[in-house]
Protein backbone atom coordinates (compact mmCIF):
# COMPACT_ATOMS: atom_id res chain seq x y z
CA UNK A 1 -3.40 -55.19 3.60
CA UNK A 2 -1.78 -52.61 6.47
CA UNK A 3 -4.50 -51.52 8.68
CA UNK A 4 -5.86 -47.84 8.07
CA UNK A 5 -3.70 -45.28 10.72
CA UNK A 6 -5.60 -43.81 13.28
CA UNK A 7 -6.30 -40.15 14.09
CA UNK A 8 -6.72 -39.98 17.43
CA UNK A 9 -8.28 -36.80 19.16
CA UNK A 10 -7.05 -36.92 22.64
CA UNK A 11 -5.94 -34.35 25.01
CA UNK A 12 -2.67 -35.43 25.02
CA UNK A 13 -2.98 -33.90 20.89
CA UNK A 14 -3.55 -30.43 22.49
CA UNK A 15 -1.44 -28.08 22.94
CA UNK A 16 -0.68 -24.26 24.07
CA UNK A 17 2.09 -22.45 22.38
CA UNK A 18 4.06 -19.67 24.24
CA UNK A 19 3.74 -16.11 21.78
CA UNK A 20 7.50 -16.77 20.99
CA UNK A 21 6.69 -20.20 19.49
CA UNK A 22 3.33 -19.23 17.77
CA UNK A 23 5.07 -16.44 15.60
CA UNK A 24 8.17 -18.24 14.77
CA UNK A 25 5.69 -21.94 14.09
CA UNK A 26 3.06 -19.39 12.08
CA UNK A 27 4.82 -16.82 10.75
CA UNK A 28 2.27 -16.02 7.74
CA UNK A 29 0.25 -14.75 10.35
CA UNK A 30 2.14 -12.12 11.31
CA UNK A 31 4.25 -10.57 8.24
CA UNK A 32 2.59 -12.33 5.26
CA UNK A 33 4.81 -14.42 3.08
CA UNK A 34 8.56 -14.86 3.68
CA UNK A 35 10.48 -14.93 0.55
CA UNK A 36 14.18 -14.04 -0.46
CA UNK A 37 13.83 -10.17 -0.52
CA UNK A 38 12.56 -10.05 -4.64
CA UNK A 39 9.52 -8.78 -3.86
CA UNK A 40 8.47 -5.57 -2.26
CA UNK A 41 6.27 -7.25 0.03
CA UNK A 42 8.35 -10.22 1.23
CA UNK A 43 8.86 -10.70 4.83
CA UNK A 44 12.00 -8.94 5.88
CA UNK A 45 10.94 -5.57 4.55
CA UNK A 46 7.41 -6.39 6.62
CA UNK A 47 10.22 -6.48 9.89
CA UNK A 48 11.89 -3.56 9.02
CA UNK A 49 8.41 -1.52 8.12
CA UNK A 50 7.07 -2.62 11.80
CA UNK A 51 10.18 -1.10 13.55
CA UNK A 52 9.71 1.98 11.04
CA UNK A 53 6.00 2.48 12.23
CA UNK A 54 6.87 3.10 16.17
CA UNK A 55 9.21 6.11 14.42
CA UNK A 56 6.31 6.62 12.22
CA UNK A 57 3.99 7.11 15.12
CA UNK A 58 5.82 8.86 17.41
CA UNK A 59 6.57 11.76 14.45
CA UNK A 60 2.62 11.93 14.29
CA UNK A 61 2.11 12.36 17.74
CA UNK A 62 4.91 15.71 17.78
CA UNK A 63 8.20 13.99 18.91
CA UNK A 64 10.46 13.25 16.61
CA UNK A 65 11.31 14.43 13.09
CA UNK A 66 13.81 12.52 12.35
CA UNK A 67 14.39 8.50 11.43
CA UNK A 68 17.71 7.05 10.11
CA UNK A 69 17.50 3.56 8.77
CA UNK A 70 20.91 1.53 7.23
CA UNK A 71 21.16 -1.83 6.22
CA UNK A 72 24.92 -3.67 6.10
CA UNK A 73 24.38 -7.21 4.83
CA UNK A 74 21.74 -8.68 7.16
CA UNK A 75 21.81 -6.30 9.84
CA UNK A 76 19.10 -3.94 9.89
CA UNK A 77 19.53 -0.50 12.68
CA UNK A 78 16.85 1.98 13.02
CA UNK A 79 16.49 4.67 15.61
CA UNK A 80 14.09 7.31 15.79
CA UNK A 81 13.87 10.13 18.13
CA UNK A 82 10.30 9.94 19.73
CA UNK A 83 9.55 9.95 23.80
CA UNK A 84 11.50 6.42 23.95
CA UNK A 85 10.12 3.46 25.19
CA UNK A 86 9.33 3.50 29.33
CA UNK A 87 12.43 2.43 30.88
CA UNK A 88 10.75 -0.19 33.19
CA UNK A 89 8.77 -2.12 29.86
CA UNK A 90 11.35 -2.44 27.62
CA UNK A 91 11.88 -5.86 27.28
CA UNK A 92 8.32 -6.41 27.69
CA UNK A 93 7.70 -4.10 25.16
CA UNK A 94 9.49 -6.19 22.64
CA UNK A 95 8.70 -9.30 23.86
CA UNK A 96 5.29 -10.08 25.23
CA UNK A 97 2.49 -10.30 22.56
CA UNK A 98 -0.45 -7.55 22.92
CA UNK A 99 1.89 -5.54 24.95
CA UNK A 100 1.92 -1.53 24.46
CA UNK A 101 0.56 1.26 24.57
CA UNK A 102 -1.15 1.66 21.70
CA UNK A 103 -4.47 1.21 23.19
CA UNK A 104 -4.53 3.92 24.78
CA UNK A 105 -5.55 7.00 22.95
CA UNK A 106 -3.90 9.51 25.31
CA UNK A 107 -0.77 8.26 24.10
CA UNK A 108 -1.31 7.38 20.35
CA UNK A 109 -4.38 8.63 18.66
CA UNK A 110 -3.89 7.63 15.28
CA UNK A 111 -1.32 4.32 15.40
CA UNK A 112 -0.73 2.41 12.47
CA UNK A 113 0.11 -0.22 15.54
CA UNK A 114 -2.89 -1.46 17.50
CA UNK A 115 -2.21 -5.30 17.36
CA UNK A 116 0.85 -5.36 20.00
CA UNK A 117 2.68 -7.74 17.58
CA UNK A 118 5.25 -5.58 15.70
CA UNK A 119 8.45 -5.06 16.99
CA UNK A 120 7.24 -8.54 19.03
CA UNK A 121 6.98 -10.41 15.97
CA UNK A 122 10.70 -8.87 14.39
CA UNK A 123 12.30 -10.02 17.80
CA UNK A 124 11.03 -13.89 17.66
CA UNK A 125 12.00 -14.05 14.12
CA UNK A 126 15.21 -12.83 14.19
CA UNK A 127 18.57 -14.44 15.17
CA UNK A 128 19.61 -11.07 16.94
CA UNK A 129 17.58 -8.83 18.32
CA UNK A 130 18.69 -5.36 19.88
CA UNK A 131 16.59 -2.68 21.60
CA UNK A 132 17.86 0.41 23.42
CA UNK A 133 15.45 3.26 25.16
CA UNK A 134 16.75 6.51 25.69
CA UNK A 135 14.32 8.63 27.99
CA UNK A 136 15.69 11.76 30.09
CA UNK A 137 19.34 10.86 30.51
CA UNK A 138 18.87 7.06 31.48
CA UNK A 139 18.83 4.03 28.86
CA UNK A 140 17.59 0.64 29.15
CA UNK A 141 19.50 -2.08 26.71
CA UNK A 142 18.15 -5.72 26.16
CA UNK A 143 19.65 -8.43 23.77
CA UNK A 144 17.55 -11.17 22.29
CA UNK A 145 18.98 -14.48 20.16
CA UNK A 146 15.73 -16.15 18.48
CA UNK A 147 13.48 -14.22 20.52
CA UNK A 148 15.00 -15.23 24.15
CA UNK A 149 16.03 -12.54 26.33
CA UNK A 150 20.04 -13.12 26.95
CA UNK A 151 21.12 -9.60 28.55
CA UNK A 152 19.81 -6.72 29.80
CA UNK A 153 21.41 -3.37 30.86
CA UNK A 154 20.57 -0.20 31.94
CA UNK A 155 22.57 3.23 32.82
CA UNK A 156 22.63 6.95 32.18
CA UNK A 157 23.22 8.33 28.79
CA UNK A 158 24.01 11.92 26.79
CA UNK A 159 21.86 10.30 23.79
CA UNK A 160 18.55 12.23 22.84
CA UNK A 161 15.25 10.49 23.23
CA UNK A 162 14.25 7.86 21.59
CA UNK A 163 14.69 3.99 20.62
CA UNK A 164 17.38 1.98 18.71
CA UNK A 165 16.40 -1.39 17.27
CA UNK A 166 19.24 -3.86 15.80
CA UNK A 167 17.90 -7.25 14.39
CA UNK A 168 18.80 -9.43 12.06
CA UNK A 169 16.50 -11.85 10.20
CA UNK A 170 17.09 -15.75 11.19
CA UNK A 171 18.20 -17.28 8.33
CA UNK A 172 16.31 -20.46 9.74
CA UNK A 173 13.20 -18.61 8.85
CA UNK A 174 14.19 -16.25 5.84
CA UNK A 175 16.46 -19.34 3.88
CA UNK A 176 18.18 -17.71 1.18
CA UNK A 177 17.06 -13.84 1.65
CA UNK A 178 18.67 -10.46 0.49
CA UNK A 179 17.65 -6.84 0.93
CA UNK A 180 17.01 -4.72 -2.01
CA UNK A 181 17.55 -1.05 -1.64
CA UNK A 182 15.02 -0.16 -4.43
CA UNK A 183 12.01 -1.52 -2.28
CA UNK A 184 13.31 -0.08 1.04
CA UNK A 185 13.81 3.17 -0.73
CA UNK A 186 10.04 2.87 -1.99
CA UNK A 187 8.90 2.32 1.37
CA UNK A 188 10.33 5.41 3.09
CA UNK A 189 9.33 7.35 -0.17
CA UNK A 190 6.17 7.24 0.95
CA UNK A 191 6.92 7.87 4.32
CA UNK A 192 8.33 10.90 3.74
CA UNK A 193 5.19 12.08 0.94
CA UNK A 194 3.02 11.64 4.06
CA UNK A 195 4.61 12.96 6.86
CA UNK A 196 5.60 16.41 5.92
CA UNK A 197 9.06 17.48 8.07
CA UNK A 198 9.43 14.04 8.52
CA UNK A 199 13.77 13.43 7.79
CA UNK A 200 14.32 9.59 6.72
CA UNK A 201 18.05 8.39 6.17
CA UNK A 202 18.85 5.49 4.51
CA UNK A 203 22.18 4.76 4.03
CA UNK A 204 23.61 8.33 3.36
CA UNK A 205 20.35 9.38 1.22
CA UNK A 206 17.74 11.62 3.08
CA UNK A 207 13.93 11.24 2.26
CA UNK A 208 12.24 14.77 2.90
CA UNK A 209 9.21 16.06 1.21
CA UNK A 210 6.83 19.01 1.63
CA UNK A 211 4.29 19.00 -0.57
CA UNK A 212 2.69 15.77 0.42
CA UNK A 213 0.79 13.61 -1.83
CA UNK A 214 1.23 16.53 -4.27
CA UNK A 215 4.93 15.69 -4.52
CA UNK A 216 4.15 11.52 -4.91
CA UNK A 217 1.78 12.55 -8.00
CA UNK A 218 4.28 15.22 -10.02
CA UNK A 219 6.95 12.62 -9.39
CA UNK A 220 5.02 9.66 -10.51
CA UNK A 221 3.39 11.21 -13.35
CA UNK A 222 6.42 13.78 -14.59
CA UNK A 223 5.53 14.39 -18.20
CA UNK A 224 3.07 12.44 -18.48
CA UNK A 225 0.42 14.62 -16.44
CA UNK A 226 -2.24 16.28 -18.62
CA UNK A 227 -2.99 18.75 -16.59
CA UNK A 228 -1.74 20.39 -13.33
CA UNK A 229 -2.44 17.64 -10.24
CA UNK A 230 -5.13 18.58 -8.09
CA UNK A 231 -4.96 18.51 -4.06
CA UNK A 232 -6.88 18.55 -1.14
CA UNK A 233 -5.63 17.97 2.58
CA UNK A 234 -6.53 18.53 5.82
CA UNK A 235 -6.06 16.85 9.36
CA UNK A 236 -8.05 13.62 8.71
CA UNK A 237 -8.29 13.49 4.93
CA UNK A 238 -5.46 14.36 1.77
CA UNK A 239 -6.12 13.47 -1.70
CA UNK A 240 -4.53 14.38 -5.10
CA UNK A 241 -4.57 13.38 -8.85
CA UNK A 242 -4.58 13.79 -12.64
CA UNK A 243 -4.98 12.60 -15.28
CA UNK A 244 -2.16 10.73 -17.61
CA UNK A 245 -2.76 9.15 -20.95
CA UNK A 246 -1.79 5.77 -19.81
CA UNK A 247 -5.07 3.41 -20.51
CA UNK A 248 -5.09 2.39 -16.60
CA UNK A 249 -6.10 3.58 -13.44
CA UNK A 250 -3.40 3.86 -11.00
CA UNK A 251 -3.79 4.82 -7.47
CA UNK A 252 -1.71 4.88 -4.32
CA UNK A 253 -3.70 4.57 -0.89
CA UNK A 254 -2.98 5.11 2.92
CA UNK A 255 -4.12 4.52 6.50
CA UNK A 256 -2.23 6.61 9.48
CA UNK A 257 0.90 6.76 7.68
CA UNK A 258 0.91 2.85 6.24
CA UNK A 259 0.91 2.08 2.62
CA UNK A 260 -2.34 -0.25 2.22
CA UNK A 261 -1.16 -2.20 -1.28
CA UNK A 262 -4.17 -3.76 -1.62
CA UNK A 263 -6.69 -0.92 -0.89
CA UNK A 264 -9.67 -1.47 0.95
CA UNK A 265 -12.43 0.73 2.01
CA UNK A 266 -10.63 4.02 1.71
CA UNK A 267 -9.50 3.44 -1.99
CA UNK A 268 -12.95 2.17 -3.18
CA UNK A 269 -14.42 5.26 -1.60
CA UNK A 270 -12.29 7.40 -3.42
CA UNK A 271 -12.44 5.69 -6.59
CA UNK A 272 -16.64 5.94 -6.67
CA UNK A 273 -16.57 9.99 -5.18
CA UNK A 274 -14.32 11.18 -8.29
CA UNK A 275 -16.57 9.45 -10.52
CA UNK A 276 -19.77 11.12 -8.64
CA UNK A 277 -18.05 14.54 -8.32
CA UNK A 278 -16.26 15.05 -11.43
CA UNK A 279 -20.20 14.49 -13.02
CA UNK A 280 -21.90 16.77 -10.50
CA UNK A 281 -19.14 18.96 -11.64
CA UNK A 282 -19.86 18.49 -15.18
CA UNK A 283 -23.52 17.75 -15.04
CA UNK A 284 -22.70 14.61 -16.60
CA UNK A 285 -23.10 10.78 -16.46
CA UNK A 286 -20.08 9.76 -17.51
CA UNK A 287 -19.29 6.37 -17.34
CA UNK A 288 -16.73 4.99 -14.59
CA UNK A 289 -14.74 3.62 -17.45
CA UNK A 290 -14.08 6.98 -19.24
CA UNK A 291 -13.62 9.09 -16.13
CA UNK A 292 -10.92 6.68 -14.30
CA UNK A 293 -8.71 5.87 -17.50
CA UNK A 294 -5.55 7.02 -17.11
CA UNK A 295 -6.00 8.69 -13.73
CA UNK A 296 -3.26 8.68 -11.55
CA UNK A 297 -4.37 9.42 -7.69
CA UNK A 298 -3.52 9.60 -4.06
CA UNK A 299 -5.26 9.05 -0.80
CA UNK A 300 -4.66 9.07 2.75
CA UNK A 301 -6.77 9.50 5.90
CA UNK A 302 -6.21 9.13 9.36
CA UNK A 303 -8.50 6.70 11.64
CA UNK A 304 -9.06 5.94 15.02
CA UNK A 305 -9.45 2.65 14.60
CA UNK A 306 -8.40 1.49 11.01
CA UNK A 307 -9.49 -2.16 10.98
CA UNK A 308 -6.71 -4.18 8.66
CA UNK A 309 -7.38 -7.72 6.95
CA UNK A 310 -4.62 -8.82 8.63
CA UNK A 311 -1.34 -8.12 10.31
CA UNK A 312 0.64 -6.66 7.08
CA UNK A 313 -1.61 -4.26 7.26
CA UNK A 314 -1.88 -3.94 3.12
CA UNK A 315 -6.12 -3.36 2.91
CA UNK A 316 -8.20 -1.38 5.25
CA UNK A 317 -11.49 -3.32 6.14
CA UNK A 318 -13.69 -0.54 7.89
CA UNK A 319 -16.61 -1.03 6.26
CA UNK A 320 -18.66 1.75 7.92
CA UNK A 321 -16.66 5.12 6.91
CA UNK A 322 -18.01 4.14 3.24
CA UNK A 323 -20.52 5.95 2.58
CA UNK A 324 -19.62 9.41 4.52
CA UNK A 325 -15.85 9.39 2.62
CA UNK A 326 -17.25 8.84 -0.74
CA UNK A 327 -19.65 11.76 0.30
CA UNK A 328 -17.04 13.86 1.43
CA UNK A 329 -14.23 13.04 -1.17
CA UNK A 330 -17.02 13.93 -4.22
CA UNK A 331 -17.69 17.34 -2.73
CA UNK A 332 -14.05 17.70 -2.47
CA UNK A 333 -13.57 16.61 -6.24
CA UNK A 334 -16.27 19.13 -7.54
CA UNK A 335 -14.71 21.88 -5.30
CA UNK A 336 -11.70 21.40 -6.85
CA UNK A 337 -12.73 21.57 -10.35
CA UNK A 338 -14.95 24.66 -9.76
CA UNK A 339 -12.11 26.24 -8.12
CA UNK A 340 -9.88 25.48 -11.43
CA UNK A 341 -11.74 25.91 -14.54
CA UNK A 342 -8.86 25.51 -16.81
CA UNK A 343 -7.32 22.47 -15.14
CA UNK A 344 -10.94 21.07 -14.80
CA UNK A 345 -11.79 22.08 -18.64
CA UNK A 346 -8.67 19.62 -19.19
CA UNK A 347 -9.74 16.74 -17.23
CA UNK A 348 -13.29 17.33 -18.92
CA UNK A 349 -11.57 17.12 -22.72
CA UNK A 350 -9.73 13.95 -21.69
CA UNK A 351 -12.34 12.57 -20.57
CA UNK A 352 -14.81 13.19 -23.67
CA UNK A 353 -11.75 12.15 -25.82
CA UNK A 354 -11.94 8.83 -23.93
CA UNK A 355 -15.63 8.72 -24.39
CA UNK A 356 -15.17 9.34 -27.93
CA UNK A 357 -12.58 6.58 -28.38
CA UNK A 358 -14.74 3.78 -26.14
CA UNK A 359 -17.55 4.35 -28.78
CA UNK A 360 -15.84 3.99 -32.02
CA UNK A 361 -13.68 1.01 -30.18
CA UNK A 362 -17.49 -0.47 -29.51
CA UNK A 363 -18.06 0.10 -32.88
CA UNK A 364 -15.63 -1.81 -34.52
CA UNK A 365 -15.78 -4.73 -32.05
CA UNK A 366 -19.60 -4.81 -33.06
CA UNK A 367 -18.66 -4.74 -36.83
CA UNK A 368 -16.49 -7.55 -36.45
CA UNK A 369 -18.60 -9.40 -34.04
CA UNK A 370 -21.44 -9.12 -36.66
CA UNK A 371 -19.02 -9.98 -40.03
CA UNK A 372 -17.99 -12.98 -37.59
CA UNK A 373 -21.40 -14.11 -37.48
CA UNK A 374 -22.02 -13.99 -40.97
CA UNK A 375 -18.93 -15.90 -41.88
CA UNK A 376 -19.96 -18.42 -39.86
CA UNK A 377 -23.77 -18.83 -40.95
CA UNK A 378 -22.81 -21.73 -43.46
CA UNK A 379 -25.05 -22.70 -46.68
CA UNK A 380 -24.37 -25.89 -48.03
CA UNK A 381 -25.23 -24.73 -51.64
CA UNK A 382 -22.87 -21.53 -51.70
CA UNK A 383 -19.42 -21.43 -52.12
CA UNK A 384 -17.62 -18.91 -50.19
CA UNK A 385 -15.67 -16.38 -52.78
CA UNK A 386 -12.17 -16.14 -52.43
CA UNK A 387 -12.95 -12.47 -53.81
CA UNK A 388 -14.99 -10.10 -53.21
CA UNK A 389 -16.36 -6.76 -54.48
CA UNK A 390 -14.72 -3.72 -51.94
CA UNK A 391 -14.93 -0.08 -51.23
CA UNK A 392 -12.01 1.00 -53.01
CA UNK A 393 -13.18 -1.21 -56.34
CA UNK A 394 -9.84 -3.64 -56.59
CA UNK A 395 -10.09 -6.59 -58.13
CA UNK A 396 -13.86 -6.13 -59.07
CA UNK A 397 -13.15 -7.96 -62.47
CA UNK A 398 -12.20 -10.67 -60.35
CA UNK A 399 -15.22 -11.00 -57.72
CA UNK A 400 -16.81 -14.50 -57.81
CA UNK A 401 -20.09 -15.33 -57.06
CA UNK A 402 -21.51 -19.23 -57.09
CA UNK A 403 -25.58 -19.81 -57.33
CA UNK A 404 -26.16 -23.02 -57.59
């Protein structure tokens, strides 16, 4: 019988990776899962969203409305036109983990960035990585194969302000991977609904919206809307909704600018206040059930601080703005409906309707539940009838009874 194998716990078992080698070895860490590009959320759009976000938050800080974006086979380019990365921390900008300045809230005050991972994380998994800072008529350039610095340049320039990223995703990473313009084109979508003035190009096509989370409602909801959308924004806070006659809830939630997938704190929030409000509206208690079906809604707010369960950044985790946004948002709700009667007297109608149709669904489930019962209480000395005597009187000649 071979020997059991030993597991020995020694220091010569420890060891200390560089940043480089931790993202590349543990790459869930840092942008989820990797996939081939099928799903919105694989990896390589995660790289191209965390190059997006330094645009992102340079727009919200004034500089900058503009972002262009193109893809050609695996070769992603993206420049904005913020302040531009400082000349003298380029490369350590993109290449030393918890590097930035994104601490600081002189600089950015509401960053969807507050890791220093991002554009850290796209460099060391990427076979080619570019960068190029443009600030006040001088440029910095630095070139980067699997995350190892292999030139650097700098010089004057005519270019505006701002930063150029080139990478490429390393195919020893991403194995078989392909963008798909449909999910890149969802993700600056909602860019552009929350960043009003905000210009996005992709690949010829310009993303540019106005009306905020207005505009993502109307053009998710189209015909379907039963009434006029409602919406509220100001600096910190923007909601908006209606009402569709789909039988599920459908919601689309945001933190500084980042599309949270998976919700969190904000979106529960906002799901309790337009139950609370849209009964202290109504004077109500309608149930959560009838009140959310077929509601299609929108929110965003900006934070501080926004605490995210991990680096993807797809579900806000801040706990202790609960209770004062689901205060807030149901005082905005009930505002809203006072301020439009017909549009509320709508939402009111669809809701009963729902009501309504809940309790005669009940109903039935509890007349069938109870004929189920009865079917199955079983008498040895009766026969069940293979007729019986109905409503509407057919075969009545024909109903059977056995007493034994």
């Amino acid at each position: 019988m071979a020997a059991k194998k030993k597991h020995e716990y020694t220091e010569d078992k420890i060891k200390t990776l560089s940043s480089l080698e931790h993202i590349r070895l543990r790459t869930g860490m840092y942008i989820g899962r990797t996939g081939t590009g099928a799903h919105y959320d694989d990896g390589i759009y995660i790289l191209v969203k965390e190059v997006i976000d330094n645009g992102i938050d340079e727009f919200i800080m004034g500089h900058g409305e503009r972002i262009d974006v193109s893809i050609e086979d695996d070769m992603v380019t993206i420049r904005d036109y913020g302040r531009g990365i400082p000349l003298g921390k380029v490369v350590d900008c993109v290449s030393k983990i918890n590097t930035g300045a994104k601490y600081n809230d002189d600089v950015f005050q509401f960053s969807v960035g507050l890791n220093g991972v991002g554009t850290k994380a796209v460099n060391a998994l990427s076979s080619y990585f570019l960068v190029r800072s443009h600030r006040d008529g001088k440029f910095v350039e630095a070139e980067f194969e699997l995350g190892n610095l292999v030139r650097e340049e700098k010089g004057k320039t005519d270019e505006p302000n701002g930063t150029f990223v080139a990478f490429s995703p390393d195919p020893g990473i991403f194995k078989k991977f392909q963008f798909n313009s449909d999910h890149l084109a969802r993700r600056l979508r909602f860019y552009a609904y929350l960043n009003a003035k905000l210009k996005i190009q992709f690949n010829g096509e310009t993303y540019h919206c106005k009306g905020g989370l207005l505009d993502l409602i109307r053009d998710e909801s189209q015909y379907e809307k039963i009434y006029t959308p409602f919406q509220y924004s100001d600096k910190m806070l923007e909601v908006a909704f209606t009402h569709t006659n789909r039988f599920s809830e459908e919601y689309y939630s945001f933190v500084n600018g980042q599309y949270t997938a998976d919700g969190g704190t904000h979106l529960s929030a906002y799901r309790e206040a337009l139950l609370r409000g849209v009964n202290d509206f109504a004077n109500k208690k309608f149930s959560g059930d009838d009140v959310r079906e077929g509601v299609l809604g929108a929110v965003a707010i900006r934070l501080k601080e926004p605490v995210f369960e991990s680096q993807t950044k797809n579900k806000l985790g801040n706990t202790e703005i609960r209770s004062d946004l689901v205060a807030k948002l149901s005082q905005v709700v009930a505002d809203l409906l006072h301020r439009n009667p017909l549009d509320a007297k709508k939402l009111i109608g669809k809701i009963e309707e729902t009501q309504k149709l809940r309790k005669e669904l009940n109903s039935v489930k509890k007349l069938a539940r109870d004929r189920s019962k009865a079917v199955s209480i079983r008498i040895p000395q009766l026969k069940d009838c293979k007729n019986h005597f109905n409503r509407e009187k057919q075969k009545h000649l024909e109903t059977q009874i056995f007493i034994t």
